[in-house]
Protein backbone atom coordinates (compact mmCIF):
# COMPACT_ATOMS: atom_id res chain seq x y z
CA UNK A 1 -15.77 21.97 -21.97
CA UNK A 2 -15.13 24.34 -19.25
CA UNK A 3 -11.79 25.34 -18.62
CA UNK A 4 -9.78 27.12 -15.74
CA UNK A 5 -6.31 28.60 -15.32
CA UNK A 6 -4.46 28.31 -11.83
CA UNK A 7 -1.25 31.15 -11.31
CA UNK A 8 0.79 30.24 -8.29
CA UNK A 9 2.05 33.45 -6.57
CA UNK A 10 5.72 33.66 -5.46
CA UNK A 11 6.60 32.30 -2.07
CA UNK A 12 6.49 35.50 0.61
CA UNK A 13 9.90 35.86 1.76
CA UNK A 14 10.77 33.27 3.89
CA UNK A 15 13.27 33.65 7.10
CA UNK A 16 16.70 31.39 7.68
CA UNK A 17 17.01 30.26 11.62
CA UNK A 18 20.36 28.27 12.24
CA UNK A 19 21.42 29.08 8.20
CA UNK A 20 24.68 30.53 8.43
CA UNK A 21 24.53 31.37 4.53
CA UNK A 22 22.08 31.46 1.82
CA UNK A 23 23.69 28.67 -0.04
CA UNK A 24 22.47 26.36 3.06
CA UNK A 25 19.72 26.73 2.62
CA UNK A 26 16.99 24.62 -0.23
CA UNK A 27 15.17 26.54 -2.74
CA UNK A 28 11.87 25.73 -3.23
CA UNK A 29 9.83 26.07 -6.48
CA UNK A 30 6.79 25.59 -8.55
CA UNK A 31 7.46 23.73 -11.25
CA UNK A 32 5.10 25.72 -13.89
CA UNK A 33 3.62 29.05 -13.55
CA UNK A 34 0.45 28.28 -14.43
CA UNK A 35 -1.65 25.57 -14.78
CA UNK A 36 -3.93 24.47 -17.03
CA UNK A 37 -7.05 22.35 -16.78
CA UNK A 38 -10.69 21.37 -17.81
CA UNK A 39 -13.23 22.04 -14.43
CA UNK A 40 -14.73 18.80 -15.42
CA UNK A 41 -11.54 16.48 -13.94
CA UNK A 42 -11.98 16.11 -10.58
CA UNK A 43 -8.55 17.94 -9.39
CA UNK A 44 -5.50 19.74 -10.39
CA UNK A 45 -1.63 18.16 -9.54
CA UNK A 46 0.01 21.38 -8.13
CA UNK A 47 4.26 20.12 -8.57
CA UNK A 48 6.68 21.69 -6.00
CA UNK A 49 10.58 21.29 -6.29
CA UNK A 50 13.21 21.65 -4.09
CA UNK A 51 16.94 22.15 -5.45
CA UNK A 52 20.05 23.44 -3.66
CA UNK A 53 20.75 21.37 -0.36
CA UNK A 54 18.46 18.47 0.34
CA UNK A 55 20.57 17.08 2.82
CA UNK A 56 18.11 17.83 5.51
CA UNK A 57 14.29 17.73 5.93
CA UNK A 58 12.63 20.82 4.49
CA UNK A 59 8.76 21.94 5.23
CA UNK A 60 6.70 24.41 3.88
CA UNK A 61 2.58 25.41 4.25
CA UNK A 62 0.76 26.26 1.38
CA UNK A 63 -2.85 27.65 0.89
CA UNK A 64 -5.17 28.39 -2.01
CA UNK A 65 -5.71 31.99 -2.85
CA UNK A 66 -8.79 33.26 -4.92
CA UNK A 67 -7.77 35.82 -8.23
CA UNK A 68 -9.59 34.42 -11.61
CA UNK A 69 -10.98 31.17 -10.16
CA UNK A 70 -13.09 31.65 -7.17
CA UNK A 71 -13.08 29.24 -3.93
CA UNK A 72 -16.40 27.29 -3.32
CA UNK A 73 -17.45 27.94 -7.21
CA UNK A 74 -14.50 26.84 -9.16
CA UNK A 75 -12.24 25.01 -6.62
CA UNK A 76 -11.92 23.85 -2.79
CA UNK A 77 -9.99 26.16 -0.92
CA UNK A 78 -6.89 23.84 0.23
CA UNK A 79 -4.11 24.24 2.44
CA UNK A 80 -1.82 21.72 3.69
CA UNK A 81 2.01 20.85 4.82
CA UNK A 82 4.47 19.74 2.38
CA UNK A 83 7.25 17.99 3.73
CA UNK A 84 10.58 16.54 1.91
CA UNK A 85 12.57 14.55 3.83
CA UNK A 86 16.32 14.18 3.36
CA UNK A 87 17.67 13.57 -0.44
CA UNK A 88 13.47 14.21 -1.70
CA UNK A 89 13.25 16.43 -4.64
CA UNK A 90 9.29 16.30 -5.96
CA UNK A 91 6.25 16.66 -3.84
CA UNK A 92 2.91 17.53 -4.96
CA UNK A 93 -0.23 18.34 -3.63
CA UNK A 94 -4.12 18.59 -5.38
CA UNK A 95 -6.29 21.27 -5.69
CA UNK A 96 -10.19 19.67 -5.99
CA UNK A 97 -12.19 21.45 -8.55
CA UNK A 98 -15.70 22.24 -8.93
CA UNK A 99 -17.33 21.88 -12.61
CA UNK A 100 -19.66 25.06 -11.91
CA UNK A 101 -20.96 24.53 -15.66
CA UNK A 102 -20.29 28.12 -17.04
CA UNK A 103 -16.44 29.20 -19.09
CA UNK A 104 -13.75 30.40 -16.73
CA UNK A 105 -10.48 31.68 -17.92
């Protein structure tokens, strides 16, 4: 079976309106690195966490980005909203892959 690796690149730096400190503010995180999977299921579960305050509703975009696997051969470019709303700690979102037939790492 094929395989393919997914890396998930830090967040850019993000910027605080209405946060009077740092500590207001929730910290969002992958919950792996990397992922692993076999092309031949039909997606991948991508798990984002939020910790710190979750008092409030928290919102962030998120987009595929090609570096091993490439979009339209070995996955569908995705992008999307993720949204937690107040007390929420998990939210995930798929990544649809393509079984192109040939070994990826």
């Amino acid at each position: 079976d094929d395989s393919l690796r997914i890396g998930v690149d830090p967040p850019a730096p993000a910027t605080a309106r209405q946060a009077t400190e740092i500590s207001d503010l929730p910290i969002l995180q992958f919950s792996c690195g990397k992922y692993f999977c076999l092309e031949d299921e039909d997606s991948v579960t991508i798990t984002v966490i939020r910790v710190g305050n979750i008092a409030a509703r928290s919102t962030v975009r998120y987009r595929t980005k090609e570096k091993t696997a490439i979009a339209g051969v070995n996955y569908i470019p995705t992008e999307g909203l993720i949204v937690w709303e107040r007390g929420e700690v998990d939210q995930t979102f798929q990544v649809p892959l393509i079984d192109d037939q040939h070994w990826a790492v």
